[in-house]
PDB file of N, CA and C in Angstrom:
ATOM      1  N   UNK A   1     109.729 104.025 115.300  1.00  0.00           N
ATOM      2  CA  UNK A   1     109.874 102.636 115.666  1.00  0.00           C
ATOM      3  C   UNK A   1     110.116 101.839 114.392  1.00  0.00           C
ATOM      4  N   UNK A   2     110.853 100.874 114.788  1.00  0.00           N
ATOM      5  CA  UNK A   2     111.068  99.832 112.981  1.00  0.00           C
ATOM      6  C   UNK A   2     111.649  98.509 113.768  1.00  0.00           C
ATOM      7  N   UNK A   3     111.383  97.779 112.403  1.00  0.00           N
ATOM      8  CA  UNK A   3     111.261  96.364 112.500  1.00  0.00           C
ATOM      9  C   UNK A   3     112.738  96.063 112.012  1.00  0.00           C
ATOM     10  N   UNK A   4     113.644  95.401 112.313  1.00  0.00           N
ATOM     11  CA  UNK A   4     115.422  95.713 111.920  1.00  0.00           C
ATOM     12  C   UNK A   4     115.658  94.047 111.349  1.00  0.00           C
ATOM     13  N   UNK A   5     116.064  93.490 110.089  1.00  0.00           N
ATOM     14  CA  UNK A   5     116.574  92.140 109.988  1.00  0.00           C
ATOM     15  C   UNK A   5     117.921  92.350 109.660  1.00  0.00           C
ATOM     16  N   UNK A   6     118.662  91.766 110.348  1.00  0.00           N
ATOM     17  CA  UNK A   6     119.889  91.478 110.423  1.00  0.00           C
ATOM     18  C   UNK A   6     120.399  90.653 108.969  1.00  0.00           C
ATOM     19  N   UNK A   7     121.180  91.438 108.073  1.00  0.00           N
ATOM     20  CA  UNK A   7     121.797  91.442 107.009  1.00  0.00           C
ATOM     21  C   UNK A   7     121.568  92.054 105.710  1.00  0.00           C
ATOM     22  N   UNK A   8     122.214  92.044 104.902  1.00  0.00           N
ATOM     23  CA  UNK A   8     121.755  92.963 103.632  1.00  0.00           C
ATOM     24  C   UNK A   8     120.653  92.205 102.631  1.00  0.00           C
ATOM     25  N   UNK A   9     120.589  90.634 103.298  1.00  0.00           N
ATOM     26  CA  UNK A   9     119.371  89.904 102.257  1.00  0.00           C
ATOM     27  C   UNK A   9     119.076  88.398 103.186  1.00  0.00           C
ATOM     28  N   UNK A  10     117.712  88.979 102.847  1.00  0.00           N
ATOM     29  CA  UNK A  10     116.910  87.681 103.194  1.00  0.00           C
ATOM     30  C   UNK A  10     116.819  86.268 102.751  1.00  0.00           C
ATOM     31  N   UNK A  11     117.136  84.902 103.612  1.00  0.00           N
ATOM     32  CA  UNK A  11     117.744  83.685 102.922  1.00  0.00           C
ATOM     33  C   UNK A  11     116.157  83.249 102.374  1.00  0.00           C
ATOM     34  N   UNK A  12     114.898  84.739 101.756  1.00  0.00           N
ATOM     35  CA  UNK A  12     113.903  83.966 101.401  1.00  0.00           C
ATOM     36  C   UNK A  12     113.573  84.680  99.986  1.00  0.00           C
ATOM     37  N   UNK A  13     113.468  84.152  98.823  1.00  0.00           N
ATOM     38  CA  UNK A  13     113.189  85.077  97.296  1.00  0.00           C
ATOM     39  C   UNK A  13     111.944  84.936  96.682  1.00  0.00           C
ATOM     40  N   UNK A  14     111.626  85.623  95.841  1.00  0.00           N
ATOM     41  CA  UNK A  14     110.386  85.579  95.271  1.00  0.00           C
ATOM     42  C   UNK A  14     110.589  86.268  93.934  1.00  0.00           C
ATOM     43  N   UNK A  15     110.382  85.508  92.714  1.00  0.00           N
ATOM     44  CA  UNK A  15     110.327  86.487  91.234  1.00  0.00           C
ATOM     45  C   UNK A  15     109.561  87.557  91.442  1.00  0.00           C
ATOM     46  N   UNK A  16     108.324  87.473  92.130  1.00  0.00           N
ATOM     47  CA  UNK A  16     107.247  88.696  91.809  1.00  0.00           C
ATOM     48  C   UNK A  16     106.612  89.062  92.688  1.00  0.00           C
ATOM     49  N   UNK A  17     106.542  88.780  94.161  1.00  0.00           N
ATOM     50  CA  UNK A  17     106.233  88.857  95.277  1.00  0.00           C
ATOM     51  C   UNK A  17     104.984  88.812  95.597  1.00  0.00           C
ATOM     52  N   UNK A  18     104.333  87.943  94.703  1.00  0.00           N
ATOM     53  CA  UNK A  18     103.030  86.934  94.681  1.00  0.00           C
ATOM     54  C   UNK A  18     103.276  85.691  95.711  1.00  0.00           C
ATOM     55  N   UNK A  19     101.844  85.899  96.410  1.00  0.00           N
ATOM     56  CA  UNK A  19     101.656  85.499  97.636  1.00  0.00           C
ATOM     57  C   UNK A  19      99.984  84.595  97.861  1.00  0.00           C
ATOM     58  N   UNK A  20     100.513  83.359  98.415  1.00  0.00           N
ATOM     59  CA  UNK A  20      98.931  82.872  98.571  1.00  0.00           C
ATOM     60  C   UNK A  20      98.628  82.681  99.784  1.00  0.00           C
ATOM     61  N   UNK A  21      97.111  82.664 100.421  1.00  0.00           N
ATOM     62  CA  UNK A  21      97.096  83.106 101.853  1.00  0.00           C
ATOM     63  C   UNK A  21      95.576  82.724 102.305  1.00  0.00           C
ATOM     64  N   UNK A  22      96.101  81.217 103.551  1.00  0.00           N
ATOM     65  CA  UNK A  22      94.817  80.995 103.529  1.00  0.00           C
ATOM     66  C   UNK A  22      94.016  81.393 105.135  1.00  0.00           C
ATOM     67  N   UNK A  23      93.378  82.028 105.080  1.00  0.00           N
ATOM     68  CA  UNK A  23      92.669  82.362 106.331  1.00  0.00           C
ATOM     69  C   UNK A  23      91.983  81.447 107.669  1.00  0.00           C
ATOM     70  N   UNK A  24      91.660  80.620 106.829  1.00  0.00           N
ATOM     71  CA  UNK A  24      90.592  79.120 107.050  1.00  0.00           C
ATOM     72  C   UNK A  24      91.214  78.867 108.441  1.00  0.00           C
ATOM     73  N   UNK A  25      90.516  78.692 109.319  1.00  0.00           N
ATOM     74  CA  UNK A  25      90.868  78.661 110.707  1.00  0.00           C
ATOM     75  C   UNK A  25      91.606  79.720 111.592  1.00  0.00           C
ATOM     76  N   UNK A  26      91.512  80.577 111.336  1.00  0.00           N
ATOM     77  CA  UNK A  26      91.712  81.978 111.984  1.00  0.00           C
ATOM     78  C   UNK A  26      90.722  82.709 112.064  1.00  0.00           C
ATOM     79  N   UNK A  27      91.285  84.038 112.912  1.00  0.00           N
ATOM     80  CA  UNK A  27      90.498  85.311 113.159  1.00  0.00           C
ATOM     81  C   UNK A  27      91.034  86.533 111.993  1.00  0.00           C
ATOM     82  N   UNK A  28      92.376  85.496 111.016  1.00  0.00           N
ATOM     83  CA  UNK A  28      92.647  86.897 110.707  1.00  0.00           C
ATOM     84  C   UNK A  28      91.622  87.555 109.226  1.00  0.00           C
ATOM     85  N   UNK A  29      92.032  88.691 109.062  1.00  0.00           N
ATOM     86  CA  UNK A  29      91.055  89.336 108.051  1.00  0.00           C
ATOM     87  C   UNK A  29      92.426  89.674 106.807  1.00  0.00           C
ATOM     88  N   UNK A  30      92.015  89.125 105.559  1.00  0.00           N
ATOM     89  CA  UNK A  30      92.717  89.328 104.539  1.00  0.00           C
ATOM     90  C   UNK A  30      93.105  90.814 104.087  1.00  0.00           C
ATOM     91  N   UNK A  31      92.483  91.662 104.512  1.00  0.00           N
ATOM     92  CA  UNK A  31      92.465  93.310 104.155  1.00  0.00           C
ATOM     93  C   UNK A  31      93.907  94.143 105.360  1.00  0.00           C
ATOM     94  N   UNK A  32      94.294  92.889 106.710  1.00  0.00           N
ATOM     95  CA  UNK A  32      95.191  93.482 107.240  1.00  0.00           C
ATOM     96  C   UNK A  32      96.531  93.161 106.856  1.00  0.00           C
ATOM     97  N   UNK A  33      96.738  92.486 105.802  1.00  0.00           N
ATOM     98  CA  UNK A  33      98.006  92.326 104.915  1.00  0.00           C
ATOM     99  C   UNK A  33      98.813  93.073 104.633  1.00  0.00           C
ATOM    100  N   UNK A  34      99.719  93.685 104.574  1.00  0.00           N
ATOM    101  CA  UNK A  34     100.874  94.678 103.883  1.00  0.00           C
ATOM    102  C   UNK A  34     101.378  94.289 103.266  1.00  0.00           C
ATOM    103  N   UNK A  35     102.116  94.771 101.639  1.00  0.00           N
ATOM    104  CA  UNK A  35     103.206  94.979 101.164  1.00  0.00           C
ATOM    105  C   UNK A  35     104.107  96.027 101.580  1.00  0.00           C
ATOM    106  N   UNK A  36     105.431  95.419 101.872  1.00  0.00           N
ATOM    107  CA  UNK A  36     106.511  96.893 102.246  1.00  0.00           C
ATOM    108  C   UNK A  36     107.737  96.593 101.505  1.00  0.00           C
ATOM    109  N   UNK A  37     107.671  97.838 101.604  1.00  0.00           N
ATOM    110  CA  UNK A  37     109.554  97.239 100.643  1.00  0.00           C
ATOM    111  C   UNK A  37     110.834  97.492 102.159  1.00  0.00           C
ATOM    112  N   UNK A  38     111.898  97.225 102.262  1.00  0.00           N
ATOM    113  CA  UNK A  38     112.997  97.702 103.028  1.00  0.00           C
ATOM    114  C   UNK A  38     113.698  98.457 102.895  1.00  0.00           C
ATOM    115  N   UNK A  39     114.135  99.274 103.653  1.00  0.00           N
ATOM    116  CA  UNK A  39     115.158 100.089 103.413  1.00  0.00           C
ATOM    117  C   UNK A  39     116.337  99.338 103.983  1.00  0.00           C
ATOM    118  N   UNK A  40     117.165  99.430 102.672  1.00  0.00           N
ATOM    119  CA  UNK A  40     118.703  98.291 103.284  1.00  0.00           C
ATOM    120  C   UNK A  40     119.836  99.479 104.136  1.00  0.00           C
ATOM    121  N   UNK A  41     120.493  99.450 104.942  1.00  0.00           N
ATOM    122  CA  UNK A  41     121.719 100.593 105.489  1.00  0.00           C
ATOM    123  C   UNK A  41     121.978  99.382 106.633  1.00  0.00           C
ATOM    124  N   UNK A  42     123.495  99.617 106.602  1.00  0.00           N
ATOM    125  CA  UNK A  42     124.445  99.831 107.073  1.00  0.00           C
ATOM    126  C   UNK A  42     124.230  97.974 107.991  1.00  0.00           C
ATOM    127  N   UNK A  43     123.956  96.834 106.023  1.00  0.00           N
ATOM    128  CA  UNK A  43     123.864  95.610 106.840  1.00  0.00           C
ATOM    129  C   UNK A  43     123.121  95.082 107.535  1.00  0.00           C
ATOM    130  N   UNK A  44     122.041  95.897 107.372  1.00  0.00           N
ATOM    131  CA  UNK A  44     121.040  95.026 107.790  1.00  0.00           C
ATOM    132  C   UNK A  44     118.870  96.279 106.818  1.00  0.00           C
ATOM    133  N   UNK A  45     118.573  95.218 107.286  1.00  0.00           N
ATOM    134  CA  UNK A  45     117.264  96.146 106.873  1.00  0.00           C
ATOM    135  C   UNK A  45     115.896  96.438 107.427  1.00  0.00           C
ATOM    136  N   UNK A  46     115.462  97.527 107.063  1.00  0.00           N
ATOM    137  CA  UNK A  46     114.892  98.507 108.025  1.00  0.00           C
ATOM    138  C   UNK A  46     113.238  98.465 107.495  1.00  0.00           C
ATOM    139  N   UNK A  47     112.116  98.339 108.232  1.00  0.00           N
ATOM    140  CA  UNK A  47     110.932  99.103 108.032  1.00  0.00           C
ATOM    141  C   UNK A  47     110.516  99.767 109.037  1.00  0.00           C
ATOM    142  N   UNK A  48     110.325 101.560 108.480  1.00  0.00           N
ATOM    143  CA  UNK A  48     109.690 102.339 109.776  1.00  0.00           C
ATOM    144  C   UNK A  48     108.253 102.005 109.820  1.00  0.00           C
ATOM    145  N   UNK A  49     107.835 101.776 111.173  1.00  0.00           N
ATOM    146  CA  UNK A  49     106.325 101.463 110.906  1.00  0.00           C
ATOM    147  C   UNK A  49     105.048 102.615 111.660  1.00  0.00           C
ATOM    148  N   UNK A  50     106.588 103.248 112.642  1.00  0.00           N
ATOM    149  CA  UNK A  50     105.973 104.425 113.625  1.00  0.00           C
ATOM    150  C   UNK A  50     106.468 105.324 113.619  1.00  0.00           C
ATOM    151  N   UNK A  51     106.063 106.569 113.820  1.00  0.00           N
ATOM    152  CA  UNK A  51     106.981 108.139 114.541  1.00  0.00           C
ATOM    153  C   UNK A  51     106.410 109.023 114.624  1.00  0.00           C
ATOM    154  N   UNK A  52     107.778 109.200 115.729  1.00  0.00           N
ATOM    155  CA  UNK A  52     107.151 110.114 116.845  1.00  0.00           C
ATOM    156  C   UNK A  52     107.426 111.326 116.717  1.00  0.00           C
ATOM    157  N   UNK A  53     106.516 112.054 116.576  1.00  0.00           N
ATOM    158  CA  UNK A  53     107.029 113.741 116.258  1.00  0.00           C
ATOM    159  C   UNK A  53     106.450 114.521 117.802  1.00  0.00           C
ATOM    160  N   UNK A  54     106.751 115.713 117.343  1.00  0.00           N
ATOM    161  CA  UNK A  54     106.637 116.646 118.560  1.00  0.00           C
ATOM    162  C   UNK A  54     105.950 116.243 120.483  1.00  0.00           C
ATOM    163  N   UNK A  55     106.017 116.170 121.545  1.00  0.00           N
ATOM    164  CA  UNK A  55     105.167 115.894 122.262  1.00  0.00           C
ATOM    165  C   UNK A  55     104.618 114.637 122.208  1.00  0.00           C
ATOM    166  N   UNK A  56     105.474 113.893 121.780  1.00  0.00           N
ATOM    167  CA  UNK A  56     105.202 112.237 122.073  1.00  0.00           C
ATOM    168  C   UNK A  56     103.807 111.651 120.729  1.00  0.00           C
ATOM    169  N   UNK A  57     103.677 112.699 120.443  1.00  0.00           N
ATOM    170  CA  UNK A  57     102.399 112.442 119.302  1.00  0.00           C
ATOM    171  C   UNK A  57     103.074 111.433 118.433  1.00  0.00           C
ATOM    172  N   UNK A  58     102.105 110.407 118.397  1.00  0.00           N
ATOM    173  CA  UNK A  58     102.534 109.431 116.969  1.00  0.00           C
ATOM    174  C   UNK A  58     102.019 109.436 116.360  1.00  0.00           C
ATOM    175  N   UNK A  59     102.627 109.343 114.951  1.00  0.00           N
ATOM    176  CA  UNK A  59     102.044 109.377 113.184  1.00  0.00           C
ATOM    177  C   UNK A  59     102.186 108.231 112.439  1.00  0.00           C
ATOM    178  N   UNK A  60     101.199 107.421 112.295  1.00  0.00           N
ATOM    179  CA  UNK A  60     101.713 106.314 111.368  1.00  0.00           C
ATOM    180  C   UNK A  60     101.810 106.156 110.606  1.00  0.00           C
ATOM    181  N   UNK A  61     102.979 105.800 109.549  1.00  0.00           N
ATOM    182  CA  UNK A  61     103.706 105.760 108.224  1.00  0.00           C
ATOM    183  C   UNK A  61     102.796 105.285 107.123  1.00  0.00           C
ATOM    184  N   UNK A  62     102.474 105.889 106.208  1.00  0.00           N
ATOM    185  CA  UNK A  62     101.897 105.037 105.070  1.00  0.00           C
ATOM    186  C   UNK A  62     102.017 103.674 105.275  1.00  0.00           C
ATOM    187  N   UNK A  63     101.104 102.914 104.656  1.00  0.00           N
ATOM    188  CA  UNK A  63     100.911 101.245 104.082  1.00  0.00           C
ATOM    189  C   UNK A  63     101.634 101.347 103.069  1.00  0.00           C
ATOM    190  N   UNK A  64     102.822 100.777 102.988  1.00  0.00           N
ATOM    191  CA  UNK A  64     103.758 100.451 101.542  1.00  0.00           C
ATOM    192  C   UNK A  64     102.816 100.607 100.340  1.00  0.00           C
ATOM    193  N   UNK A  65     103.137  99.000  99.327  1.00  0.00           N
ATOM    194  CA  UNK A  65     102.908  98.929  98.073  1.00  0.00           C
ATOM    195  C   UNK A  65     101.231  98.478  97.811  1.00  0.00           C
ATOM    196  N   UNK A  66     100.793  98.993  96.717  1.00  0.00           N
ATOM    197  CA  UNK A  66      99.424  98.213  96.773  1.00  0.00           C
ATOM    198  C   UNK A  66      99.468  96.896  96.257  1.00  0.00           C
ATOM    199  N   UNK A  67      98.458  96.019  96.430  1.00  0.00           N
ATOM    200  CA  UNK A  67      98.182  95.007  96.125  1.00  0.00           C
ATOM    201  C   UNK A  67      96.623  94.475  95.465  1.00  0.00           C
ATOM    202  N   UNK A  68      96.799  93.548  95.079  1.00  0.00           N
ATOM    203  CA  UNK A  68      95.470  93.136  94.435  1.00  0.00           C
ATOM    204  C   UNK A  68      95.286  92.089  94.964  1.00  0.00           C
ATOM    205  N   UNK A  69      94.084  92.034  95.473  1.00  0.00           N
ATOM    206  CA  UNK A  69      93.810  90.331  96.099  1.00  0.00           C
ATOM    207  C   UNK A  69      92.447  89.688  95.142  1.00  0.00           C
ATOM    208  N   UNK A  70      92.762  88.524  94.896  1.00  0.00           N
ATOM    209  CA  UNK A  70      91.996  87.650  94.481  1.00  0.00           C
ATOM    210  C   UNK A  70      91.403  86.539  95.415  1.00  0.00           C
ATOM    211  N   UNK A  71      90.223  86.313  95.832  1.00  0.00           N
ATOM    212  CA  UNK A  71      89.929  84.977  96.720  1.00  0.00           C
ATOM    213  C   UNK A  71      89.980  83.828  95.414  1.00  0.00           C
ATOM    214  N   UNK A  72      90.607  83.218  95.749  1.00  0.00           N
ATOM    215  CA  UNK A  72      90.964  81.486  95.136  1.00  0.00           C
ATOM    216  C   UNK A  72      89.210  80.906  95.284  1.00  0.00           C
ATOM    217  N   UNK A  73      88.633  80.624  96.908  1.00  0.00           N
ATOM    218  CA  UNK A  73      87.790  79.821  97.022  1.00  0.00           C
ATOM    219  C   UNK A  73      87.525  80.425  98.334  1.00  0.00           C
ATOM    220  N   UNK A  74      86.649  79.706  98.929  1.00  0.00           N
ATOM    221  CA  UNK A  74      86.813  80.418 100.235  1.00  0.00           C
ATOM    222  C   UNK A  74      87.920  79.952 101.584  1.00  0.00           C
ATOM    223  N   UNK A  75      87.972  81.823 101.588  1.00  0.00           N
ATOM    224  CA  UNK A  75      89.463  81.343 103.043  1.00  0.00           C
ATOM    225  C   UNK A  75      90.790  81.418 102.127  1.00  0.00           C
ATOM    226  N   UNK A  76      90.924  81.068 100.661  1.00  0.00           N
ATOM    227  CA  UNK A  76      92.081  81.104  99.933  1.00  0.00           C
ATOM    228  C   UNK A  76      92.036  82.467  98.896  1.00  0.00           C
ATOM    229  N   UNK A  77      93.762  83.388  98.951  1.00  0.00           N
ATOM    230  CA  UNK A  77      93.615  84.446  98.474  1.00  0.00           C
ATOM    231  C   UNK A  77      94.740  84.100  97.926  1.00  0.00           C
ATOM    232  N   UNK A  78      94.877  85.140  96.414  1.00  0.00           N
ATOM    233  CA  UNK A  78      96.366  85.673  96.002  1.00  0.00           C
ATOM    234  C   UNK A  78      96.002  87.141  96.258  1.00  0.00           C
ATOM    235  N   UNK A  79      97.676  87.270  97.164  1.00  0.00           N
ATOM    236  CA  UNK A  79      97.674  88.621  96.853  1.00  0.00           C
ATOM    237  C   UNK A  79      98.828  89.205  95.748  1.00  0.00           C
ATOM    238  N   UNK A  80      98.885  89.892  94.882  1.00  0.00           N
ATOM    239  CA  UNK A  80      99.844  90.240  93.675  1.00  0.00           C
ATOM    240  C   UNK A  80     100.095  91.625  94.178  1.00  0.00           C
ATOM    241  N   UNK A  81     101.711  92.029  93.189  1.00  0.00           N
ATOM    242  CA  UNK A  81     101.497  93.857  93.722  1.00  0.00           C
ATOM    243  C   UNK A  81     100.839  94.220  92.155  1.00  0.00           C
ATOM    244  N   UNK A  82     100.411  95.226  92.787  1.00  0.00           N
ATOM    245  CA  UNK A  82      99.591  96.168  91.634  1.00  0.00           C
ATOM    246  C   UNK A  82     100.620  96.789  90.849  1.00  0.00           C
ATOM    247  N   UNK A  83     101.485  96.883  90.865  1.00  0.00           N
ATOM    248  CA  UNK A  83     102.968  97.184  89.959  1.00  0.00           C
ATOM    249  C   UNK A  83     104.033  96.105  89.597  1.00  0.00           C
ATOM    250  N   UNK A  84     104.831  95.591  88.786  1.00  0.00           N
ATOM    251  CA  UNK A  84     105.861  94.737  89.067  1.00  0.00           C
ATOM    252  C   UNK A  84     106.567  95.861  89.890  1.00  0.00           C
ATOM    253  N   UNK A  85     107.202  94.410  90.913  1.00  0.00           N
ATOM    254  CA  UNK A  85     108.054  95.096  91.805  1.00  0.00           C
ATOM    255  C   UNK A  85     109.545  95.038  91.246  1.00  0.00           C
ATOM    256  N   UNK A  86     110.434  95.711  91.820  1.00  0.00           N
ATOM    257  CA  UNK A  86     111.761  96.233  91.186  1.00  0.00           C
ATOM    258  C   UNK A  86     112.600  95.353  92.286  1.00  0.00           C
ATOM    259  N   UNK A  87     113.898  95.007  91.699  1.00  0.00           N
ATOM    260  CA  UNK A  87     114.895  94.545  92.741  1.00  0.00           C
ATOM    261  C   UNK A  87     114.941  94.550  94.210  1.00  0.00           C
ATOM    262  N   UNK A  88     115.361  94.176  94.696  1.00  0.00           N
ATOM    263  CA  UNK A  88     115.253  94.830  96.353  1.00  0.00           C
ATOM    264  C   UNK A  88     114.605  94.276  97.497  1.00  0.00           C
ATOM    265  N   UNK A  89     114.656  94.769  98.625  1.00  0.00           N
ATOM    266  CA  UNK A  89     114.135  93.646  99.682  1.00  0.00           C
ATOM    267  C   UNK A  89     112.514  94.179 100.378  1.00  0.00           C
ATOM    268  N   UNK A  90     111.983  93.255 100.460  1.00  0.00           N
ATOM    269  CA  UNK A  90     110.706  93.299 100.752  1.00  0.00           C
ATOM    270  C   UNK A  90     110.024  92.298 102.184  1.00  0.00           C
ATOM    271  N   UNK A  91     108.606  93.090 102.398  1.00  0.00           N
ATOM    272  CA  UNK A  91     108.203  92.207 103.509  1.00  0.00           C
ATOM    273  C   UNK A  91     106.408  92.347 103.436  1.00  0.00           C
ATOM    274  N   UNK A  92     106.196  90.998 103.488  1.00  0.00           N
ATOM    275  CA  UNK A  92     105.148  90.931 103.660  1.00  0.00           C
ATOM    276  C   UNK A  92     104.238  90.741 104.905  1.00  0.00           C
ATOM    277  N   UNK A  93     103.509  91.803 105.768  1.00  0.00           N
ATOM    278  CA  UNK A  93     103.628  91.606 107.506  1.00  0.00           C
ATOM    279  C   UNK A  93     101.919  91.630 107.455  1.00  0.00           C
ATOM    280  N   UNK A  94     101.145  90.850 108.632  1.00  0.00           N
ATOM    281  CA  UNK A  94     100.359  91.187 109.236  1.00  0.00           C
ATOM    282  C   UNK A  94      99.951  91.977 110.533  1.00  0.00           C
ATOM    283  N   UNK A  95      98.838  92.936 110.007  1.00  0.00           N
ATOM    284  CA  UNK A  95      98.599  93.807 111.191  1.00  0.00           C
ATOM    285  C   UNK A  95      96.929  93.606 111.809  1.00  0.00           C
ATOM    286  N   UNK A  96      97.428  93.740 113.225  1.00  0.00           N
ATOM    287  CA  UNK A  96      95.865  93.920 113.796  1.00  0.00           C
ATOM    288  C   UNK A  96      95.307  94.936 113.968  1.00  0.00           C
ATOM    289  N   UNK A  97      95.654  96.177 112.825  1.00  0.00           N
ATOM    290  CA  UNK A  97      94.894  97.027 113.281  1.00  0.00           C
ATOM    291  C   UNK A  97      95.069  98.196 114.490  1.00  0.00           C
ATOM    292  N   UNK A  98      96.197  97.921 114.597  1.00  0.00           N
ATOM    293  CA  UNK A  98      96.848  98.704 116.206  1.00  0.00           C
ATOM    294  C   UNK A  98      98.143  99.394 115.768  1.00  0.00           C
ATOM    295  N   UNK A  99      98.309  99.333 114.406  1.00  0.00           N
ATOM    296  CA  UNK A  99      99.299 100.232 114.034  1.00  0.00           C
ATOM    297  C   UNK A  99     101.090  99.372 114.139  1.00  0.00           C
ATOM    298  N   UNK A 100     101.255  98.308 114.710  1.00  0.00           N
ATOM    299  CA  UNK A 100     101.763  97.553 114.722  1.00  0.00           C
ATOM    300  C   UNK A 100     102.143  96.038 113.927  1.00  0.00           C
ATOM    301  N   UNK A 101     102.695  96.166 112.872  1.00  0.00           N
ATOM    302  CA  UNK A 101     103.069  95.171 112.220  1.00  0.00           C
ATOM    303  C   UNK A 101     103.603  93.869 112.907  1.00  0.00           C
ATOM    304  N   UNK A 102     103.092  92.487 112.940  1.00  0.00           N
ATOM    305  CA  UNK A 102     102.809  91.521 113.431  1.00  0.00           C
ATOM    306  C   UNK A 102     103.418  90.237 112.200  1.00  0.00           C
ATOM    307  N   UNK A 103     104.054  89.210 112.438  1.00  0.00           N
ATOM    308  CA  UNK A 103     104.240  88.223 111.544  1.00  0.00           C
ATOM    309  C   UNK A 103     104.593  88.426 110.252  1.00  0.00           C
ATOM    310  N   UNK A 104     106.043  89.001 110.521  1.00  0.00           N
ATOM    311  CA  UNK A 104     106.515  89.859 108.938  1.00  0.00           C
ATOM    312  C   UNK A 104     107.473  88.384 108.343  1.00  0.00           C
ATOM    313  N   UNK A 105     107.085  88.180 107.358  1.00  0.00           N
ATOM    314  CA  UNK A 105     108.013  87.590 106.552  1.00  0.00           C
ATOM    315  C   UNK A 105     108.476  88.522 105.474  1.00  0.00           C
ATOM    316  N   UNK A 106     110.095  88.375 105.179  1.00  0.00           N
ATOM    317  CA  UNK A 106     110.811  89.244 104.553  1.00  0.00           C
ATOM    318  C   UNK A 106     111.269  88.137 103.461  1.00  0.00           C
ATOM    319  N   UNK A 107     111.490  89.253 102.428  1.00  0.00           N
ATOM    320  CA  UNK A 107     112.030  88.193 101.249  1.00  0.00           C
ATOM    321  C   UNK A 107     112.904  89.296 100.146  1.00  0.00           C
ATOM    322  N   UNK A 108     113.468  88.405  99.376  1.00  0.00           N
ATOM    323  CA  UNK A 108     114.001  90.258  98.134  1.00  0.00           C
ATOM    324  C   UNK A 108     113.325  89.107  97.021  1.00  0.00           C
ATOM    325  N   UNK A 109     113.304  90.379  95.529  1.00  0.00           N
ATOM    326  CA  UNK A 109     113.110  90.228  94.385  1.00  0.00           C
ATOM    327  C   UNK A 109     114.644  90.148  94.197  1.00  0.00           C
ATOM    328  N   UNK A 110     114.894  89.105  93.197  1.00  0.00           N
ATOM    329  CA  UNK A 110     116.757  89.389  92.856  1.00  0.00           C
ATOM    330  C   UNK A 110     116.435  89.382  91.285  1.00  0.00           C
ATOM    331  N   UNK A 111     115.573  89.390  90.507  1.00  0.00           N
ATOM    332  CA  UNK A 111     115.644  89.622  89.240  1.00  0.00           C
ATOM    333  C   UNK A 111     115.248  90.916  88.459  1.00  0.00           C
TER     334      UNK A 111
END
């Protein structure tokens, strides 16, 4: 299964794919965050997030890139990647936990 954006780049950029993120009035939990990178083909770009091997059995794909989170204050986080990231297109998605990536914003590094 994958998440598909239509074109070879996202009209959203980021130098370093540092991210701030405030919780404060939600249910959500800062630890269900992802870094992913994209796989670009054929015009548009791709994250696998599921698959299905033998007998319908599903395997779920690694969690992309790591990250480091800092709480700001409370309810306010940076999250940074634990590597500089390299050229290329990226997404930052929330999950509930169900193996399903939820509220992906996509962006590329262009430097």
């Amino acid at each position: 299964m994958y998440y598909i954006f239509n074109g070879n780049n996202s009209t959203n950029s980021s130098e370093n794919g540092t991210f701030y993120i405030s919780t404060l009035g939600s249910t959500q939990n800062i630890d269900n965050f992802h870094l992913i990178q994209l796989e670009c083909k054929n015009g548009q770009r791709w994250y696998k997030y599921v698959k299905v091997v033998g007998f319908g059995k599903v395997k779920e794909e690694p969690v992309g890139i790591p990250v480091v989170t800092t709480e700001l204050k409370h309810g306010i986080y940076k999250l940074t990647p634990a590597l500089p990231l390299s050229r290329g297109c990226y997404g930052l998605f929330y999950n509930y936990s169900n193996g399903v990536p939820t509220e992906i914003y996509d962006f590329d590094v262009l430097f």
